[in-house]
C-alpha atoms as a PDB file:
ATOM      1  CA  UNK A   1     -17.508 -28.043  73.173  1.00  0.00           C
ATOM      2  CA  UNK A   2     -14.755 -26.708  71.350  1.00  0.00           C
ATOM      3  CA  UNK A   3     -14.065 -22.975  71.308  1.00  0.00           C
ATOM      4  CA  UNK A   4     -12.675 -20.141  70.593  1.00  0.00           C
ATOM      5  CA  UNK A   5     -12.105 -19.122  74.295  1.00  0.00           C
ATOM      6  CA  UNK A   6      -8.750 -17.292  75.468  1.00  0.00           C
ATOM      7  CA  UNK A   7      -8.762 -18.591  78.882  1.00  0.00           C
ATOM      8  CA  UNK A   8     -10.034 -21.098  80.704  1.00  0.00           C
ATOM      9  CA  UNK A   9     -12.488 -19.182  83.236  1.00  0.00           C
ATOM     10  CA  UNK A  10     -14.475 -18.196  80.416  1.00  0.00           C
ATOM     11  CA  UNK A  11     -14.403 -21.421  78.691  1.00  0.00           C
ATOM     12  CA  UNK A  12     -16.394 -22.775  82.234  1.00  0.00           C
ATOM     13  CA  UNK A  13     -18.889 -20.231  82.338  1.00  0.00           C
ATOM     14  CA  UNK A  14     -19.831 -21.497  78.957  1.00  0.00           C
ATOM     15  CA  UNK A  15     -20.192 -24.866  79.790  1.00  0.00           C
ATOM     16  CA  UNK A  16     -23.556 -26.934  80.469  1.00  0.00           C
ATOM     17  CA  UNK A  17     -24.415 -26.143  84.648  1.00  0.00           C
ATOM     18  CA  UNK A  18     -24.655 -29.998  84.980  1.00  0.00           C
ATOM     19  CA  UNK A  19     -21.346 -30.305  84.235  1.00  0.00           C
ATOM     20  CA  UNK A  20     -19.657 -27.120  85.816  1.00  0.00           C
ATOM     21  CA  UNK A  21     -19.183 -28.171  88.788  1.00  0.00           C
ATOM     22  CA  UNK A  22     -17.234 -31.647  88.069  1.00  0.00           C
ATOM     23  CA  UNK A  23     -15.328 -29.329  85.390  1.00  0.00           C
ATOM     24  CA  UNK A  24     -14.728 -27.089  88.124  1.00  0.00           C
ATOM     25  CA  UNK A  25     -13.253 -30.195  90.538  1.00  0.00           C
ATOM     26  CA  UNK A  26     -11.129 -31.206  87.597  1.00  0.00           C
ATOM     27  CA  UNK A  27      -9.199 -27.895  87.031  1.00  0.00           C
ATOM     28  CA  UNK A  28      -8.807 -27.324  90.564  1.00  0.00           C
ATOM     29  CA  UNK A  29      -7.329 -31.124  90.847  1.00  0.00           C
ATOM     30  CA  UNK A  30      -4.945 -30.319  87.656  1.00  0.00           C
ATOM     31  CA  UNK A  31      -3.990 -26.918  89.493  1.00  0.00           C
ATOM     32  CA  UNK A  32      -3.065 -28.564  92.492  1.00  0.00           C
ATOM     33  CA  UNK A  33      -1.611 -31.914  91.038  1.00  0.00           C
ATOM     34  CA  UNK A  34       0.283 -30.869  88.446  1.00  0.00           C
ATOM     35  CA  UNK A  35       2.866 -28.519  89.880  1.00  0.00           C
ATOM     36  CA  UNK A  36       5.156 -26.494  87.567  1.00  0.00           C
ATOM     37  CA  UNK A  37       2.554 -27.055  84.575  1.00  0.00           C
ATOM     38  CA  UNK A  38       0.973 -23.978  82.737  1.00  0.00           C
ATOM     39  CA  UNK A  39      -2.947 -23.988  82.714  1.00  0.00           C
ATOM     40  CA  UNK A  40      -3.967 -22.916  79.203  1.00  0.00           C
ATOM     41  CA  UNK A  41      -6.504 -23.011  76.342  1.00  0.00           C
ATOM     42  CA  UNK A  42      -5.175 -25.223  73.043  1.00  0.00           C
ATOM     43  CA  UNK A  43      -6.717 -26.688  70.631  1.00  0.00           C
ATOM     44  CA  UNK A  44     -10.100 -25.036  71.944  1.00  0.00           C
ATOM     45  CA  UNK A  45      -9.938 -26.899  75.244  1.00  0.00           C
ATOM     46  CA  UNK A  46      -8.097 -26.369  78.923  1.00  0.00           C
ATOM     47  CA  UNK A  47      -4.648 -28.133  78.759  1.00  0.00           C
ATOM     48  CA  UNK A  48      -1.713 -28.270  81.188  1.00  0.00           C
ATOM     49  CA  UNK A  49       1.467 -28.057  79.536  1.00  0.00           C
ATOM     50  CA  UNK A  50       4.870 -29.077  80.574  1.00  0.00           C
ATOM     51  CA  UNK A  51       7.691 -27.813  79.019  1.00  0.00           C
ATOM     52  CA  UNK A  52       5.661 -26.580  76.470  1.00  0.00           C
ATOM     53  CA  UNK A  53       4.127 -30.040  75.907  1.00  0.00           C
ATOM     54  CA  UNK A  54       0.098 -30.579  77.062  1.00  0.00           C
ATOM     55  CA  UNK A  55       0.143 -33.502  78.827  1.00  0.00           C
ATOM     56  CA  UNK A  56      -3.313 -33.049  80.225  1.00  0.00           C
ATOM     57  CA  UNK A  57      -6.649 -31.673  79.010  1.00  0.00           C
ATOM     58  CA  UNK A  58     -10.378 -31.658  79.490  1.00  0.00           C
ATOM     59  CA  UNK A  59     -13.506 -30.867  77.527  1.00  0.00           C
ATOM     60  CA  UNK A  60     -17.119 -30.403  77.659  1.00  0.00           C
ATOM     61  CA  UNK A  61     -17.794 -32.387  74.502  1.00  0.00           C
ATOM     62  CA  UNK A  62     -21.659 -33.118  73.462  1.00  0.00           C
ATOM     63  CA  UNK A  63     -22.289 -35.803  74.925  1.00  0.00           C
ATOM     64  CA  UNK A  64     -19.586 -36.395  77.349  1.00  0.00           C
ATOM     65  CA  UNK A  65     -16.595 -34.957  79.654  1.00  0.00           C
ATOM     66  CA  UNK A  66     -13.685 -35.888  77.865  1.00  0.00           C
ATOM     67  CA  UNK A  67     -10.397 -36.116  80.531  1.00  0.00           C
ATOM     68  CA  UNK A  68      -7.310 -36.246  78.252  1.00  0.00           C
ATOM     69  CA  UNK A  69      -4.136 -38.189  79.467  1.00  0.00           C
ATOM     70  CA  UNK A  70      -1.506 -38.019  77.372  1.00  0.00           C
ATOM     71  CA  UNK A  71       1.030 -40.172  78.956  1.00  0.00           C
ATOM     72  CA  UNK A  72       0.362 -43.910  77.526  1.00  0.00           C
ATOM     73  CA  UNK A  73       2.059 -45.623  80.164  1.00  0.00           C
ATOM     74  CA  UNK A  74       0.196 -43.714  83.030  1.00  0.00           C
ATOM     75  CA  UNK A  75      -2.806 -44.684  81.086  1.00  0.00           C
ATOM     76  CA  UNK A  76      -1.453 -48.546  80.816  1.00  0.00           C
ATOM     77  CA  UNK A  77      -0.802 -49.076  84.221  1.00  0.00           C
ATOM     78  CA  UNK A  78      -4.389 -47.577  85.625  1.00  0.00           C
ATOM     79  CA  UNK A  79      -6.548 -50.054  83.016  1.00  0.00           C
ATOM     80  CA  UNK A  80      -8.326 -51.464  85.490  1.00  0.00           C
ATOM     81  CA  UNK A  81      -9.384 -48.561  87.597  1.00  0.00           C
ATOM     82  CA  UNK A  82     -10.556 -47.159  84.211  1.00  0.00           C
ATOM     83  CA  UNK A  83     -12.473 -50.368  83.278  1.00  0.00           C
ATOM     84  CA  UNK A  84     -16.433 -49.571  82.282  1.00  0.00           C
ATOM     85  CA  UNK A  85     -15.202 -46.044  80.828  1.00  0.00           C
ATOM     86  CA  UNK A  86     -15.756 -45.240  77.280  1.00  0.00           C
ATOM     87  CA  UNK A  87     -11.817 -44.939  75.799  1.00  0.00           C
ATOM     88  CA  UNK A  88      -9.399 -43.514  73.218  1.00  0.00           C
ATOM     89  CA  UNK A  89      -5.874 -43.881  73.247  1.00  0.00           C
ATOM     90  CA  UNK A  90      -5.396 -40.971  75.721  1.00  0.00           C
ATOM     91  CA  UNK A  91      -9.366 -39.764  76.163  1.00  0.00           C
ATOM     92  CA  UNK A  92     -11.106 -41.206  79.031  1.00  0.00           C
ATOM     93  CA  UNK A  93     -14.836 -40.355  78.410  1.00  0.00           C
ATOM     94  CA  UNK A  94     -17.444 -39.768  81.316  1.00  0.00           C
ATOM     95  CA  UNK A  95     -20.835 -40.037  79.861  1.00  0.00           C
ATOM     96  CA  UNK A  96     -22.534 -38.235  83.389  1.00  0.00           C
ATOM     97  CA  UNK A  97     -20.750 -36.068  85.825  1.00  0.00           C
ATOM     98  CA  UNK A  98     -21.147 -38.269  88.912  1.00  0.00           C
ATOM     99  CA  UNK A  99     -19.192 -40.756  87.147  1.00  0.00           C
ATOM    100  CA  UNK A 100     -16.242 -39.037  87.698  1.00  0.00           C
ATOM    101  CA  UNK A 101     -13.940 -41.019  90.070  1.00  0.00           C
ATOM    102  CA  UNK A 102     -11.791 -37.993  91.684  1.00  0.00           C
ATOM    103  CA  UNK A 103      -9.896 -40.027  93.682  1.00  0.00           C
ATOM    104  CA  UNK A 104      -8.530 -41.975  89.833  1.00  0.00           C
ATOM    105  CA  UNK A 105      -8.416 -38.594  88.476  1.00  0.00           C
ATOM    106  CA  UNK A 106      -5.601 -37.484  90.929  1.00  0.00           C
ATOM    107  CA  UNK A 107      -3.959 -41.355  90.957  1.00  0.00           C
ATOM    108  CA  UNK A 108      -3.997 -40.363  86.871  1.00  0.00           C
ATOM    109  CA  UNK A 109      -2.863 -36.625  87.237  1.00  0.00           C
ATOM    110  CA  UNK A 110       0.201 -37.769  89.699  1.00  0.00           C
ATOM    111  CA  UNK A 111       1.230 -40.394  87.345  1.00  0.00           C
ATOM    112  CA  UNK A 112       1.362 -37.839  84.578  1.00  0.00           C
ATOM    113  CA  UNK A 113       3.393 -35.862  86.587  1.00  0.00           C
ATOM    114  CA  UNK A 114       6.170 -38.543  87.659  1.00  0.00           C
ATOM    115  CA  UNK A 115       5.880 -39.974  84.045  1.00  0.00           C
ATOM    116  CA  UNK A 116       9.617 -39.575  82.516  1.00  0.00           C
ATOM    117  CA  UNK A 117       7.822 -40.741  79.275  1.00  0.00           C
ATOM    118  CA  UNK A 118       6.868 -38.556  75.966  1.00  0.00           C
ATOM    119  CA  UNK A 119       3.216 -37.558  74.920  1.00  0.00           C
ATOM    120  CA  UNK A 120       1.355 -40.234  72.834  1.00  0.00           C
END
């Protein structure tokens, strides 16, 4: 769902209700994870920047929840936790809500964090 949406609280009350809660889990997780990053809509979706960087994003797309990780190598060295997952270079697709491993998301959202590397 991309949009036109200045912030992110009213970018969630848009969203499907299926998916609002898990959407809901993942912001919190990014808000609590991702210390010193600002929460903030770009490119029509929630993103967590760094320095001015996003690093992290999510979206209610059409037919998915798309988690955005833009840090390659965290990407590279969680593979296999992501293996079954529908993938881009830095979009991890979740075709259902309840597929949503939390406990990955945060492995993912920490690695972003310690991650010395640039953006993909």
């Amino acid at each position: 769902m991309k949009s036109t949406f200045q912030d992110v609280v009213s970018y969630l009350q848009r969203v499907p209700e299926d998916r609002l809660e898990a959407l809901n889990k993942l912001r919190n997780l990014c808000l609590g994870t991702l210390q010193g990053y600002q929460e903030c809509m770009d490119y029509g979706v929630p993103c967590y920047k760094r320095n001015g960087i996003v690093e992290v994003a999510f979206a209610s797309q059409k037919n998915c929840i798309s988690l955005y990780i833009l840090k390659q190598d965290v990407v590279s060295t969680n593979k296999d936790l992501l293996k079954g997952l529908k993938m881009g270079k830095a979009c991890i697709r979740y075709n259902k809500p309840a597929k949503i491993d939390f406990g990955i998301v945060k492995q993912l959202l920490i690695g972003t964090h310690k991650s010395k590397r640039r953006v993909c």
